[in-house]
N, C-alpha and C. Protein backbone atom coordinates (compact mmCIF):
# COMPACT_ATOMS: atom_id res chain seq x y z
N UNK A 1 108.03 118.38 95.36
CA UNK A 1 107.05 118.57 96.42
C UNK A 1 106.78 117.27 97.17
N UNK A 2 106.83 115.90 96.16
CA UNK A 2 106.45 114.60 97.29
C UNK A 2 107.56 114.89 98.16
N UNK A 3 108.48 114.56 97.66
CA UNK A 3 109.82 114.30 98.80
C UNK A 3 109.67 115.31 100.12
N UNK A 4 109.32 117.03 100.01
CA UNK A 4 108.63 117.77 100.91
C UNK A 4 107.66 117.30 101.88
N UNK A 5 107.23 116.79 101.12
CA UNK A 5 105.76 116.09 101.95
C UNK A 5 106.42 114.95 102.68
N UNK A 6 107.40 113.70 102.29
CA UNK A 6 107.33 112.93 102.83
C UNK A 6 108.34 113.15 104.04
N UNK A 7 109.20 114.33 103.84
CA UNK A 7 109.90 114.75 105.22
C UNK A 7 109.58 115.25 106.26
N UNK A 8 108.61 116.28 105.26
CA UNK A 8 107.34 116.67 107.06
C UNK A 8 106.78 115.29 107.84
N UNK A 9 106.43 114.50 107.09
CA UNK A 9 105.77 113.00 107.72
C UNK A 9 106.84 112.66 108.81
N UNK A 10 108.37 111.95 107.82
CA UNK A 10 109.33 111.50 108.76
C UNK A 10 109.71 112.96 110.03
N UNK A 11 110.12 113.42 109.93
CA UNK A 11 110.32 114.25 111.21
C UNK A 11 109.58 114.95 111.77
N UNK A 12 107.95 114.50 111.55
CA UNK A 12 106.93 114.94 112.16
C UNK A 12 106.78 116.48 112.20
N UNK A 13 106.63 117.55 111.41
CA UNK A 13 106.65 119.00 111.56
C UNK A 13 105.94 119.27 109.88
N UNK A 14 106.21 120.50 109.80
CA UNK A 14 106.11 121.47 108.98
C UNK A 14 107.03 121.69 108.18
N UNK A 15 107.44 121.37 107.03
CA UNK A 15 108.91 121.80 106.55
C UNK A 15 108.60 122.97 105.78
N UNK A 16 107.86 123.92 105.66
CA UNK A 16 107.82 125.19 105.21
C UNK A 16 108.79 126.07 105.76
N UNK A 17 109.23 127.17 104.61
CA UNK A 17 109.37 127.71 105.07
C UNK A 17 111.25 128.34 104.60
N UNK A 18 112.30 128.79 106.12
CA UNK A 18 113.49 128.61 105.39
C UNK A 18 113.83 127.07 105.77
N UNK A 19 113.51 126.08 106.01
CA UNK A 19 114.17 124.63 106.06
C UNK A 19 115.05 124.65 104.98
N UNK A 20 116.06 123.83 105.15
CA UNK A 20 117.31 123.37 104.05
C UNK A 20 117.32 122.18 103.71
N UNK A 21 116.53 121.51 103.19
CA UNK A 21 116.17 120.16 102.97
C UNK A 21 117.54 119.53 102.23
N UNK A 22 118.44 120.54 101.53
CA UNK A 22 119.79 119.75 102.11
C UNK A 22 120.85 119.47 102.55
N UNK A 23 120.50 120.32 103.45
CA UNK A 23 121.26 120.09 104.89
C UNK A 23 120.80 119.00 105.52
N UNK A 24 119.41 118.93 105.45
CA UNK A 24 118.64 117.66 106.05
C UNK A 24 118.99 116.45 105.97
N UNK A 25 118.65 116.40 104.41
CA UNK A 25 119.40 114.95 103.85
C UNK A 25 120.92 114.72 103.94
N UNK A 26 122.16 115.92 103.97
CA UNK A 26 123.34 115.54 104.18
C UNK A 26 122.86 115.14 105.91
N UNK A 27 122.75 115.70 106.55
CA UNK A 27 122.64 115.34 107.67
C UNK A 27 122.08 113.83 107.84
N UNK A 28 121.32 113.42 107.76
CA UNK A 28 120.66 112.24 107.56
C UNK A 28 121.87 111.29 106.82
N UNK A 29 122.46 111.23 105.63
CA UNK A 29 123.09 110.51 105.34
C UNK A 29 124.24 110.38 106.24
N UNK A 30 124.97 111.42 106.69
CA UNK A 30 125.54 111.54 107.75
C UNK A 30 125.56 110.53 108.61
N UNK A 31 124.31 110.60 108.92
CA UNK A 31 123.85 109.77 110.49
C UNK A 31 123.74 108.79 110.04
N UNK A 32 123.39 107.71 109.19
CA UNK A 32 123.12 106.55 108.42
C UNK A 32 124.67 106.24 108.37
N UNK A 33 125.71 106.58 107.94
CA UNK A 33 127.01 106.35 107.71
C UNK A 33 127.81 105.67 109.15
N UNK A 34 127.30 106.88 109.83
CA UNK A 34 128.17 106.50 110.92
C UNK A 34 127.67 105.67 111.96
N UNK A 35 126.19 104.78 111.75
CA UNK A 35 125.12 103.87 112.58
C UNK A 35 125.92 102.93 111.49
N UNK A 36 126.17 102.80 110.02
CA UNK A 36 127.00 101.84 109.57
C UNK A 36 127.86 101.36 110.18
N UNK A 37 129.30 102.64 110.31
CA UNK A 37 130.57 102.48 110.51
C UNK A 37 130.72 101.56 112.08
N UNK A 38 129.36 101.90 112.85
CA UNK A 38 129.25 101.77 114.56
C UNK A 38 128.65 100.21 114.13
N UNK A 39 127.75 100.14 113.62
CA UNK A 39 127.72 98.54 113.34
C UNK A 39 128.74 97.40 112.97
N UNK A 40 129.37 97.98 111.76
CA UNK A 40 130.32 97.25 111.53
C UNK A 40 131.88 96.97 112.14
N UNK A 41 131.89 97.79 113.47
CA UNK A 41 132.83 97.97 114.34
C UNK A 41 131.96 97.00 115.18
N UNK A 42 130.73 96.90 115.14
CA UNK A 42 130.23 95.87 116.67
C UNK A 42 130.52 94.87 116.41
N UNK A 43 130.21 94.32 115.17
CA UNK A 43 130.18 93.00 114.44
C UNK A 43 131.28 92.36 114.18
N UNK A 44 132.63 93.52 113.66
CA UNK A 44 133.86 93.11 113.68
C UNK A 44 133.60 93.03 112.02
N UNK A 45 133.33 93.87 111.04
CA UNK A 45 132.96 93.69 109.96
C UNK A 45 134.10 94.63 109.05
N UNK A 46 134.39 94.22 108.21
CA UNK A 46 134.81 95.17 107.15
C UNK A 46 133.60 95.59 106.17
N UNK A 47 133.97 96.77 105.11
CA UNK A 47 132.72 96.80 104.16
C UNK A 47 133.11 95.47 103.20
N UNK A 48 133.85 95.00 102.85
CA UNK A 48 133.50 93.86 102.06
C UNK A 48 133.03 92.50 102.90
N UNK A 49 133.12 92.20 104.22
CA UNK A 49 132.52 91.82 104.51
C UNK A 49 130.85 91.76 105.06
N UNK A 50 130.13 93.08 105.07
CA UNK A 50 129.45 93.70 104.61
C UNK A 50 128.74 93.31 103.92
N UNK A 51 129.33 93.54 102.65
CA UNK A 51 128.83 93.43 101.21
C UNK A 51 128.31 91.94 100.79
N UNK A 52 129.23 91.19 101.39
CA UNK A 52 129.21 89.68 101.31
C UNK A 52 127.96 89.02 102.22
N UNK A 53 127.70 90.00 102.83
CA UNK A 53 126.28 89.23 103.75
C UNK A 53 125.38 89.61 102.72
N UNK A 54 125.09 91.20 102.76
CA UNK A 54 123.66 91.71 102.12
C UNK A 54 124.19 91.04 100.61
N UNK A 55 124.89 90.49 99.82
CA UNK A 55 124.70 89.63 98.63
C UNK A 55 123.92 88.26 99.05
N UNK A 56 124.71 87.84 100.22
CA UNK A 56 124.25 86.36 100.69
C UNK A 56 122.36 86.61 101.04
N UNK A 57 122.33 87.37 101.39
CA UNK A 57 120.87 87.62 102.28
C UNK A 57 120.11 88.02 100.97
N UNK A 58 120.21 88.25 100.04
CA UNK A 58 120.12 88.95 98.40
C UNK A 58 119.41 87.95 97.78
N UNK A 59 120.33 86.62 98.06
CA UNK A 59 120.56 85.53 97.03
C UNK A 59 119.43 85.04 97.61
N UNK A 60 119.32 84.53 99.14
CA UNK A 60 118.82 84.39 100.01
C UNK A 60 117.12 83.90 99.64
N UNK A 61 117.12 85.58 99.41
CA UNK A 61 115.67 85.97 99.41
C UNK A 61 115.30 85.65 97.96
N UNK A 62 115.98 85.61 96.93
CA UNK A 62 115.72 85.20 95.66
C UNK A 62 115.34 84.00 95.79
N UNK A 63 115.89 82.72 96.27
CA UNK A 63 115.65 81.47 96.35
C UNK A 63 114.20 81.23 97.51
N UNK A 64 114.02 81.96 98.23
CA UNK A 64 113.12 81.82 98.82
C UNK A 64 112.05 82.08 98.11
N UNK A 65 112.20 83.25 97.62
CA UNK A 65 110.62 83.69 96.32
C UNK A 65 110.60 82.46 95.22
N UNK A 66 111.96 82.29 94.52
CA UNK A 66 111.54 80.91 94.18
C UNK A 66 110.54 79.74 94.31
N UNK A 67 111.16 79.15 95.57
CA UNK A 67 110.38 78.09 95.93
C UNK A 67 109.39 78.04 96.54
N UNK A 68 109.05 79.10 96.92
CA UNK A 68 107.55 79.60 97.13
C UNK A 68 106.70 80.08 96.19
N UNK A 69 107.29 80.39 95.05
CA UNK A 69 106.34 80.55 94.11
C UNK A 69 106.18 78.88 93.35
N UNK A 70 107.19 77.82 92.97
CA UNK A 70 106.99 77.02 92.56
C UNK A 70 106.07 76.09 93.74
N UNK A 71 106.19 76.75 94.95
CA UNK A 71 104.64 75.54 96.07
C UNK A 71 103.59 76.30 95.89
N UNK A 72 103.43 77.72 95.20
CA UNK A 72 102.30 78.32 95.26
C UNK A 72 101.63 77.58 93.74
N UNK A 73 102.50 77.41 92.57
CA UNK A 73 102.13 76.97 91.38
C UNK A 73 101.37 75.80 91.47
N UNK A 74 102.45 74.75 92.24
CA UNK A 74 101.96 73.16 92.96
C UNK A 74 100.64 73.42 93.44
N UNK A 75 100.45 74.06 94.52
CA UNK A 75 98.89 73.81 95.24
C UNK A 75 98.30 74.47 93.96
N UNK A 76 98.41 75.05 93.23
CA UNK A 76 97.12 75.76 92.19
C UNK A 76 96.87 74.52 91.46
N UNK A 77 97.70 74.26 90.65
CA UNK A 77 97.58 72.47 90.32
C UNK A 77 96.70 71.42 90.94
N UNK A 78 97.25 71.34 91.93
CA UNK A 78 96.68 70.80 93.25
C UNK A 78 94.85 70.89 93.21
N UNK A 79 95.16 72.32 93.24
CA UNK A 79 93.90 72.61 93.17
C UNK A 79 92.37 72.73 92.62
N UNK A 80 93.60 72.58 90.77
CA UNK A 80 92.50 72.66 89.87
C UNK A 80 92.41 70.97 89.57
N UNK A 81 93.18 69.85 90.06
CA UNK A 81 92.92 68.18 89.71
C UNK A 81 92.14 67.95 90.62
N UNK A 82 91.49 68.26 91.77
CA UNK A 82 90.86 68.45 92.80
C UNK A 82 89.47 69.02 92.85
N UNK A 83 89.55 69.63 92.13
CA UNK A 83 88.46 70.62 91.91
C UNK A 83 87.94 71.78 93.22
N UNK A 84 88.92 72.09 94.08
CA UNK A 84 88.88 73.01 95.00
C UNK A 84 89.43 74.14 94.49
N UNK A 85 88.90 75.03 95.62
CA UNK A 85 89.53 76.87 95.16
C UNK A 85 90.57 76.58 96.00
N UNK A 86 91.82 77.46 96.06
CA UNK A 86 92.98 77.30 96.49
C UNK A 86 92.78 77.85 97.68
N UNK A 87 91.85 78.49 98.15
CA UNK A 87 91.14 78.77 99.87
C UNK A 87 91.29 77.38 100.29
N UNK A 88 90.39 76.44 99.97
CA UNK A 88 90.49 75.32 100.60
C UNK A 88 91.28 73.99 100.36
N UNK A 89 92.18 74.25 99.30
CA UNK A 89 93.77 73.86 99.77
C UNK A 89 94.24 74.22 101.00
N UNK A 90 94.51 75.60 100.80
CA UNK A 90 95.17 76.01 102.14
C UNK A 90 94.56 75.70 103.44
N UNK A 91 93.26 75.62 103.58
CA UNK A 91 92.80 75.17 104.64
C UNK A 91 93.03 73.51 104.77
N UNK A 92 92.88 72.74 103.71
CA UNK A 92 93.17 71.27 103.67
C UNK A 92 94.74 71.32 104.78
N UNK A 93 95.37 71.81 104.40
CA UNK A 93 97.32 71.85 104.37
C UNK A 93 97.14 72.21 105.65
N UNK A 94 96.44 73.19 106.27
CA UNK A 94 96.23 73.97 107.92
C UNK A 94 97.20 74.80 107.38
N UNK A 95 97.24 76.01 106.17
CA UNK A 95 98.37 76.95 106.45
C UNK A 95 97.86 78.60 105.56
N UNK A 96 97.98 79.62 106.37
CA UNK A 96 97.62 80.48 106.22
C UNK A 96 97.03 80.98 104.49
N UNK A 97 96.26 80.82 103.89
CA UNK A 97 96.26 81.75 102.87
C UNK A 97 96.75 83.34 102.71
N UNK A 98 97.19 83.18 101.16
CA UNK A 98 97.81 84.19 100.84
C UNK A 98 97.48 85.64 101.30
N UNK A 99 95.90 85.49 100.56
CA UNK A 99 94.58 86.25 100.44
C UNK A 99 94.62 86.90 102.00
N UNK A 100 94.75 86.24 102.67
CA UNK A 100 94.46 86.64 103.94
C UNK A 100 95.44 86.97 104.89
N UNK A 101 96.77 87.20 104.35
CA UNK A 101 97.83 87.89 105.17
C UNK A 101 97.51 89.05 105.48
């Protein structure tokens, strides 16, 4: 029933009823395949070349959570030799708190 629910949302309607929810989803994957195949013809891509980005972009984002969690650890540090709340670290630094994204 979620998945019901969350298809009426995406295609905005009612899915009661005789709907073929999978026909829907073949259809849908369908269309996802071939917005692939049309991408990777724009780009000049093979699927292993492909594959080799979204790993790179993968890794990417791993190293980024990294070292953002080891500057988030730092200012807490920071924070507690200081004796400030990590609000006003971040305001010390001029850079957005977390809290407040």
């Amino acid at each position: 029933m979620v998945y019901k629910d969350h298809l009426d949302r995406r295609i905005g309607g009612n899915c009661s009823g005789d709907y073929d929810y999978d026909k829907h989803v073949d259809n849908k994957i369908e269309e996802l395949r071939s917005e692939y195949e049309a991408l990777c013809n724009e780009l000049e891509m093979d699927e292993k070349d492909a594959a080799r980005v979204f790993q790179r972009r993968i890794r990417l984002l791993h190293e980024f959570n990294d070292l953002k969690d080891t500057a988030t650890m730092l200012i807490g540090i920071y924070a507690q030799k200081t004796g400030k709340t990590l609000h006003q670290v971040y305001e010390d630094f001029n850079v957005d708190s977390p809290t407040t994204e």
